[in-house]
PDB file of N, CA and C in Angstrom:
ATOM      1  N   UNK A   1       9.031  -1.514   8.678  1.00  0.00           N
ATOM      2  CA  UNK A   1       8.125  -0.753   7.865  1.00  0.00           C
ATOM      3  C   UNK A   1       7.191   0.018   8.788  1.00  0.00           C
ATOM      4  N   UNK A   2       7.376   1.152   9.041  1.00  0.00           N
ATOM      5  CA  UNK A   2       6.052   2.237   9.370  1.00  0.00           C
ATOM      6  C   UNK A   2       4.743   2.666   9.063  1.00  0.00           C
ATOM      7  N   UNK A   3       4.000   2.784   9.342  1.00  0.00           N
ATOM      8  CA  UNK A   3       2.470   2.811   8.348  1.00  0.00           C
ATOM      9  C   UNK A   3       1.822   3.726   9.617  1.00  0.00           C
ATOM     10  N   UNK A   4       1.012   4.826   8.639  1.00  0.00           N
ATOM     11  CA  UNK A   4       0.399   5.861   9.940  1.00  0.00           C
ATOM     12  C   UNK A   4      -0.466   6.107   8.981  1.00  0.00           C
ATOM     13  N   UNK A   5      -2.168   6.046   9.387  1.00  0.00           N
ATOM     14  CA  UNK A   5      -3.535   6.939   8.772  1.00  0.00           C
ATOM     15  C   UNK A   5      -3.772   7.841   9.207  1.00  0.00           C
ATOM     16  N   UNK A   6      -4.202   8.788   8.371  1.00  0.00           N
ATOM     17  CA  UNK A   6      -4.314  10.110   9.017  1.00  0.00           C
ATOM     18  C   UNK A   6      -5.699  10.318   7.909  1.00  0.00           C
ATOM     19  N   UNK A   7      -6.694  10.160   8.404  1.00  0.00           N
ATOM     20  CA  UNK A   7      -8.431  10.722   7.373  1.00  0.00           C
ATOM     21  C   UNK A   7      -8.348   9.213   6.415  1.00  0.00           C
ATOM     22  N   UNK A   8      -8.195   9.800   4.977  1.00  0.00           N
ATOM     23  CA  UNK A   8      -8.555   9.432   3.731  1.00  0.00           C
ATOM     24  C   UNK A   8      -6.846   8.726   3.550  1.00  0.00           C
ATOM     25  N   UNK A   9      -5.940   9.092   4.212  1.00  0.00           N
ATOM     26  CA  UNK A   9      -4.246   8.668   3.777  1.00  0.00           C
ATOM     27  C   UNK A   9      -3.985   7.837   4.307  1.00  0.00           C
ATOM     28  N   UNK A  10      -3.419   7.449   3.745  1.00  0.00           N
ATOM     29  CA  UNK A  10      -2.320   6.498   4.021  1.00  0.00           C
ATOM     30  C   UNK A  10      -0.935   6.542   3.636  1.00  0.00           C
ATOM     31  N   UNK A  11      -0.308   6.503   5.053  1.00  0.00           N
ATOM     32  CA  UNK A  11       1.597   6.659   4.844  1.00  0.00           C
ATOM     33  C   UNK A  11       2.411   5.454   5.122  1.00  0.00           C
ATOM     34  N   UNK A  12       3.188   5.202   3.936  1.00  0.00           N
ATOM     35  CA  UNK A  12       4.430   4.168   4.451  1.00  0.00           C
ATOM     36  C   UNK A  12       5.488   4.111   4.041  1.00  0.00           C
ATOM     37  N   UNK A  13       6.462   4.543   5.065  1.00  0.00           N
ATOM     38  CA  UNK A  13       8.027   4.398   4.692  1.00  0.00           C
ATOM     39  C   UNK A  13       8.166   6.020   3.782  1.00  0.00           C
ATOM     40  N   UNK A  14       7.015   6.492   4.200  1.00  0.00           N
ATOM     41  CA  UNK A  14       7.194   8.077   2.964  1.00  0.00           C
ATOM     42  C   UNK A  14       6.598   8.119   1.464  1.00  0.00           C
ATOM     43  N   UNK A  15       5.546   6.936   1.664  1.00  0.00           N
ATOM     44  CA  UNK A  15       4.933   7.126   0.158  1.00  0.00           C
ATOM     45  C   UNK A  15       3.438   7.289   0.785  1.00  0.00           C
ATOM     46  N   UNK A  16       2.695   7.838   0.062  1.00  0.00           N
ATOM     47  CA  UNK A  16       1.130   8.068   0.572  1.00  0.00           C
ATOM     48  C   UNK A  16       0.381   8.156  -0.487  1.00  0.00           C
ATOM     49  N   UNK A  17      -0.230   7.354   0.313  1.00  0.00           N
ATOM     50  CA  UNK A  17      -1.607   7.366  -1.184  1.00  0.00           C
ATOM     51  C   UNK A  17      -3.255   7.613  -0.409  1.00  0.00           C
ATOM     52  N   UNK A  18      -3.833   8.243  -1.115  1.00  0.00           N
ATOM     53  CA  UNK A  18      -5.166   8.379  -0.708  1.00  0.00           C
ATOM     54  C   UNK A  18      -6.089   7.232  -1.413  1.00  0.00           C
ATOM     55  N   UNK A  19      -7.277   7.431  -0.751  1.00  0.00           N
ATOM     56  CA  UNK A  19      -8.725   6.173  -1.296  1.00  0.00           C
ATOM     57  C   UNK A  19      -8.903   6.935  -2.479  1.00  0.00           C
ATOM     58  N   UNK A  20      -8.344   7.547  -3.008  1.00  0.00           N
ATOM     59  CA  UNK A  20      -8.997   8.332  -4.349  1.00  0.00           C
ATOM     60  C   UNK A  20      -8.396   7.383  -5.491  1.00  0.00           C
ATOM     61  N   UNK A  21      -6.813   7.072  -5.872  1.00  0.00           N
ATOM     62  CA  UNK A  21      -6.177   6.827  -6.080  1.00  0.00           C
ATOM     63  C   UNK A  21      -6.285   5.593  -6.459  1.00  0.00           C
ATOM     64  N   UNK A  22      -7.105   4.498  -5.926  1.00  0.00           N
ATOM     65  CA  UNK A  22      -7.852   3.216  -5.883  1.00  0.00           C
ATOM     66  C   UNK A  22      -8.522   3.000  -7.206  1.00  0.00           C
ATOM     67  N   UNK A  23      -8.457   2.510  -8.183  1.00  0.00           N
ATOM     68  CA  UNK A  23      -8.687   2.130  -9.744  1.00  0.00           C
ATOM     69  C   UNK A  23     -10.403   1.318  -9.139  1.00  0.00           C
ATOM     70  N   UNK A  24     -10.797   1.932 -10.251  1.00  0.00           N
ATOM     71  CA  UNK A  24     -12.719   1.335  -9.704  1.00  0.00           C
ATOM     72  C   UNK A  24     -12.399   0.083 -10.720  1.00  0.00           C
ATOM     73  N   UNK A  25     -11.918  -0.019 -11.290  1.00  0.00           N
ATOM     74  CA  UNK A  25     -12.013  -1.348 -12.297  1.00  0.00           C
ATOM     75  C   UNK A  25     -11.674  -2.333 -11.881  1.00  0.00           C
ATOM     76  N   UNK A  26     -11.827  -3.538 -11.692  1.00  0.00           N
ATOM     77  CA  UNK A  26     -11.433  -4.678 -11.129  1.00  0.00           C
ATOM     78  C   UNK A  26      -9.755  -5.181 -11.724  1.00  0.00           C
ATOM     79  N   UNK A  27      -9.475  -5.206 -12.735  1.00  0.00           N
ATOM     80  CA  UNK A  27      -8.437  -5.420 -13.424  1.00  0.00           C
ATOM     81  C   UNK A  27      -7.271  -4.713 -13.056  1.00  0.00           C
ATOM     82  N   UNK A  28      -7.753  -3.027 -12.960  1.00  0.00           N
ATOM     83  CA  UNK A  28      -6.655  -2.419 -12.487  1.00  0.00           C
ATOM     84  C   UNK A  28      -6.472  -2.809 -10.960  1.00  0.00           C
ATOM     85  N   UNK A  29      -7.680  -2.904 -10.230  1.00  0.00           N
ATOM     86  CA  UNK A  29      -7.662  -3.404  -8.912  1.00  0.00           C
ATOM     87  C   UNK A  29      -6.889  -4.450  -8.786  1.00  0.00           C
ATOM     88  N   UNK A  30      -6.485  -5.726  -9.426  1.00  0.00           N
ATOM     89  CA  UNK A  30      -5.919  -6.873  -9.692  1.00  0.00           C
ATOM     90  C   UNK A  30      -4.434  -6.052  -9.806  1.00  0.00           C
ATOM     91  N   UNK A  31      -3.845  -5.487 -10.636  1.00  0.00           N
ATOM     92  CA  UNK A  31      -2.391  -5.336 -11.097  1.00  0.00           C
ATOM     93  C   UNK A  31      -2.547  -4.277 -10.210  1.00  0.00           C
ATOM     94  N   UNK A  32      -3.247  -3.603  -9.234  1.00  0.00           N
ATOM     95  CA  UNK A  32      -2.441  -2.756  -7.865  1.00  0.00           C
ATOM     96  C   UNK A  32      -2.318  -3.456  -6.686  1.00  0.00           C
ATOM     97  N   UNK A  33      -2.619  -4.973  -6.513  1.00  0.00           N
ATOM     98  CA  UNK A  33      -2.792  -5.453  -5.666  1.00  0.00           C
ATOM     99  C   UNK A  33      -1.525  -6.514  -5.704  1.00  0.00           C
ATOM    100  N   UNK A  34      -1.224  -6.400  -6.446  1.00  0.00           N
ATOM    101  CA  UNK A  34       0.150  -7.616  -7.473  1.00  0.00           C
ATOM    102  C   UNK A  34       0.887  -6.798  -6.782  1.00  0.00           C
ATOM    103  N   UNK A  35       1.196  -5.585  -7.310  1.00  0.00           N
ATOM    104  CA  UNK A  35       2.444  -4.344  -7.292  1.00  0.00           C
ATOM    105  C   UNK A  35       2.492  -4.243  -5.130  1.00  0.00           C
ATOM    106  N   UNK A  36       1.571  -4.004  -5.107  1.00  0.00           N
ATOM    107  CA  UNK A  36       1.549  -3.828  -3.691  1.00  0.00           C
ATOM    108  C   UNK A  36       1.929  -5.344  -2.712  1.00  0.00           C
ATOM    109  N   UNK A  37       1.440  -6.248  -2.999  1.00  0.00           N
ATOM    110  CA  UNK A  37       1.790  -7.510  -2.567  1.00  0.00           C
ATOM    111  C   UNK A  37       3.460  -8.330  -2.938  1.00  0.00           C
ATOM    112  N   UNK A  38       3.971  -7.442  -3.986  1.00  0.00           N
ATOM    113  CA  UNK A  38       5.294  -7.943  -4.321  1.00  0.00           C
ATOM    114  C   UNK A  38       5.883  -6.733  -3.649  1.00  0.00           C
ATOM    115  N   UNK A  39       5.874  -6.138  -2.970  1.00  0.00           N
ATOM    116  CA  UNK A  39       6.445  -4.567  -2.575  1.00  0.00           C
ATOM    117  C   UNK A  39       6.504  -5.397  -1.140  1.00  0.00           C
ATOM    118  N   UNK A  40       5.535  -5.536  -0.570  1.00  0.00           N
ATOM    119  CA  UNK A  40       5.293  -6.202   0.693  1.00  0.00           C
ATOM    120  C   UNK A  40       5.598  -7.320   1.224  1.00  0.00           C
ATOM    121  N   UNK A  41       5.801  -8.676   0.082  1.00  0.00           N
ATOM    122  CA  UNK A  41       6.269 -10.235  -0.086  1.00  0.00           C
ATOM    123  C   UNK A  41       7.584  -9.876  -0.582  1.00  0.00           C
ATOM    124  N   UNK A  42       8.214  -9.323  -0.879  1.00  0.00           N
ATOM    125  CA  UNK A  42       9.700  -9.440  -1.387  1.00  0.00           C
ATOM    126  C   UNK A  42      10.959  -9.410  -0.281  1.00  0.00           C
ATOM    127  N   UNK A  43      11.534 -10.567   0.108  1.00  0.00           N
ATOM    128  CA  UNK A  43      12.678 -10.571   1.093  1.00  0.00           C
ATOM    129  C   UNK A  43      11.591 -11.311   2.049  1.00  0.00           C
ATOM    130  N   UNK A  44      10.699 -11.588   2.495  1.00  0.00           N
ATOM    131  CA  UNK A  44       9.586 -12.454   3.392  1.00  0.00           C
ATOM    132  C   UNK A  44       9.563 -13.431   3.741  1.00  0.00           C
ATOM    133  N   UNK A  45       9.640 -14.101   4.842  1.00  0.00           N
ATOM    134  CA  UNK A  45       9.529 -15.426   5.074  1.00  0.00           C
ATOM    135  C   UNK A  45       7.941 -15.760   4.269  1.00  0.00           C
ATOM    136  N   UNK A  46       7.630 -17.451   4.299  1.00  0.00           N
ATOM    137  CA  UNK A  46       6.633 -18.119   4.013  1.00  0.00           C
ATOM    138  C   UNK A  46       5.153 -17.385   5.228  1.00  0.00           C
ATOM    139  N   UNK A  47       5.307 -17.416   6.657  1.00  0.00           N
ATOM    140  CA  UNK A  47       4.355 -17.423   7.644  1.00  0.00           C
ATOM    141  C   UNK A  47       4.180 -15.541   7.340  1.00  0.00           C
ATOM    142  N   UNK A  48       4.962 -14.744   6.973  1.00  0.00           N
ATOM    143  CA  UNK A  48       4.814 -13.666   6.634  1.00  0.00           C
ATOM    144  C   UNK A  48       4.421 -13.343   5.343  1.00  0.00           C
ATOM    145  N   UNK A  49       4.628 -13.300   4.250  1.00  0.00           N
ATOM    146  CA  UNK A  49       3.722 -13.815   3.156  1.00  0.00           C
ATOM    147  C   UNK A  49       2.510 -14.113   3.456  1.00  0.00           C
ATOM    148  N   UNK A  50       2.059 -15.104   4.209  1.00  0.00           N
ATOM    149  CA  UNK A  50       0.858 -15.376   4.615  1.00  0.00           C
ATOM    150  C   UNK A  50      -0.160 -14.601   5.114  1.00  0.00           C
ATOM    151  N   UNK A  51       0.163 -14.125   5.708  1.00  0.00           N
ATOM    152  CA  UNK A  51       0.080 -12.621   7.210  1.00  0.00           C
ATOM    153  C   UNK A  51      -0.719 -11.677   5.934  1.00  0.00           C
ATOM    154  N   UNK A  52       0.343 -11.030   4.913  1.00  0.00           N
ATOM    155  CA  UNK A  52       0.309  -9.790   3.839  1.00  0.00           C
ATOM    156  C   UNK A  52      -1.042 -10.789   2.813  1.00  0.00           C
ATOM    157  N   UNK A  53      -1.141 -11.865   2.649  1.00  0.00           N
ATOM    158  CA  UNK A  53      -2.164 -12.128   1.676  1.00  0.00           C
ATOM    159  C   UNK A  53      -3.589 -11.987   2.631  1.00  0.00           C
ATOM    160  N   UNK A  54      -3.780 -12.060   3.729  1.00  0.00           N
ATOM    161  CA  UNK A  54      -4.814 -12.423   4.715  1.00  0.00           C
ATOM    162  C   UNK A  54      -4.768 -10.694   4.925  1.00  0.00           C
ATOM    163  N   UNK A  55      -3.934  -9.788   5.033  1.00  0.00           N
ATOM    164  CA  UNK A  55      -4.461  -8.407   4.916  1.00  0.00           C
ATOM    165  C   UNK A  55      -5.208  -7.934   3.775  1.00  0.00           C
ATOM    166  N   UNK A  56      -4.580  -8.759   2.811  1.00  0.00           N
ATOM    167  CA  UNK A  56      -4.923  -8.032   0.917  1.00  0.00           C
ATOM    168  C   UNK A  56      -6.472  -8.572   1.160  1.00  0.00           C
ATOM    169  N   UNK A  57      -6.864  -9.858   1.437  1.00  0.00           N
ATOM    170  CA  UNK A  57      -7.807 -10.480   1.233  1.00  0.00           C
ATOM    171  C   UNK A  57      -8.676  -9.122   2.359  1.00  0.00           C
ATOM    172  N   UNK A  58      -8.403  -9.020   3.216  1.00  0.00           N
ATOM    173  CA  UNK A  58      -9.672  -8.027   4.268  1.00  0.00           C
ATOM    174  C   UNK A  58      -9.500  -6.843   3.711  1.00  0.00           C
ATOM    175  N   UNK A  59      -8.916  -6.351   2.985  1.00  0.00           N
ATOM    176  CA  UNK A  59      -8.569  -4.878   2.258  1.00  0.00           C
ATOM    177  C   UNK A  59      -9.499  -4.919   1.410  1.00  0.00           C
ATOM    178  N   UNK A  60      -9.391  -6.051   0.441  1.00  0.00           N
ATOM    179  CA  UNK A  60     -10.253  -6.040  -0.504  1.00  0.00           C
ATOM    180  C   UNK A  60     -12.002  -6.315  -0.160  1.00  0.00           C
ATOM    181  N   UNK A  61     -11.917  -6.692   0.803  1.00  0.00           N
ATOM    182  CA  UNK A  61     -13.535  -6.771   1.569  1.00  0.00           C
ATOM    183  C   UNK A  61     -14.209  -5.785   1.691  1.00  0.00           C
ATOM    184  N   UNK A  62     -12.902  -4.670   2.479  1.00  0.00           N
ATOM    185  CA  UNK A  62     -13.111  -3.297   2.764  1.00  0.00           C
ATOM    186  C   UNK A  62     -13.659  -2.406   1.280  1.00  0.00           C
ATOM    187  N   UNK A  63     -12.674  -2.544   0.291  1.00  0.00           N
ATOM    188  CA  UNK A  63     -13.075  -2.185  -1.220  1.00  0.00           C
ATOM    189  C   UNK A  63     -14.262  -2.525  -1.738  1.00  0.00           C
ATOM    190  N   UNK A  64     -14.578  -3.870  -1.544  1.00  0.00           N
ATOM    191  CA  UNK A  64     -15.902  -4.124  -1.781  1.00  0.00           C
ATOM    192  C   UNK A  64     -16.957  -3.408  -1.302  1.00  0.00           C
ATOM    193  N   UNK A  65     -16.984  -3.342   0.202  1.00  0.00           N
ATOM    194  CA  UNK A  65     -18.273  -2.545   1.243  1.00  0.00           C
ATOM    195  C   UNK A  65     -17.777  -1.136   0.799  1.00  0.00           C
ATOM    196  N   UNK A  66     -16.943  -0.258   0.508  1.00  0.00           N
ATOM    197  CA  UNK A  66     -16.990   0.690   0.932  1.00  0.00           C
ATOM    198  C   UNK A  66     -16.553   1.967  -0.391  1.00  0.00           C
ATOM    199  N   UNK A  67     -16.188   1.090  -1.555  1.00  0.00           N
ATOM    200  CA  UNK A  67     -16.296   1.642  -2.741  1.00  0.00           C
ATOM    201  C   UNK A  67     -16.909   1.173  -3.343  1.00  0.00           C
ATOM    202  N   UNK A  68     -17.608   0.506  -3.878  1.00  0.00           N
ATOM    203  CA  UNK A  68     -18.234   0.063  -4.540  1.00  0.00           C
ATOM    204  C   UNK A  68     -19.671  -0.030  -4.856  1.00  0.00           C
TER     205      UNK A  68
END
């Protein structure tokens, strides 16, 4: 998997999404974080799985400080 930031983007594998794009609601925040974590956990070992929840968890820190 490839991943490159460039400003406000974010690219992976050829999909890009900007910080705009980011649902202010907590709920939707919840079911984009599902979608993205089963995109990322699917085919995964256990110690990798692990790895992708310990990113979601500092992502969402980041969401906290920096949208919110």
């Amino acid at each position: 998997m490839s991943e490159r930031t460039s400003g406000g983007n974010i690219q992976s594998d050829g999909v890009e999404a900007t910080f705009s794009c980011i649902p202010s609601d907590p709920l939707s925040q919840n079911v984009l974080a599902s979608v993205i974590a089963d995109s990322f956990c699917r085919g995964k070992s256990s110690a990798e799985i692990a790895n992708v929840l310990q990113f979601l968890q500092i992502l969402s820190c980041l969401m906290k400080n920096y949208l919110i």
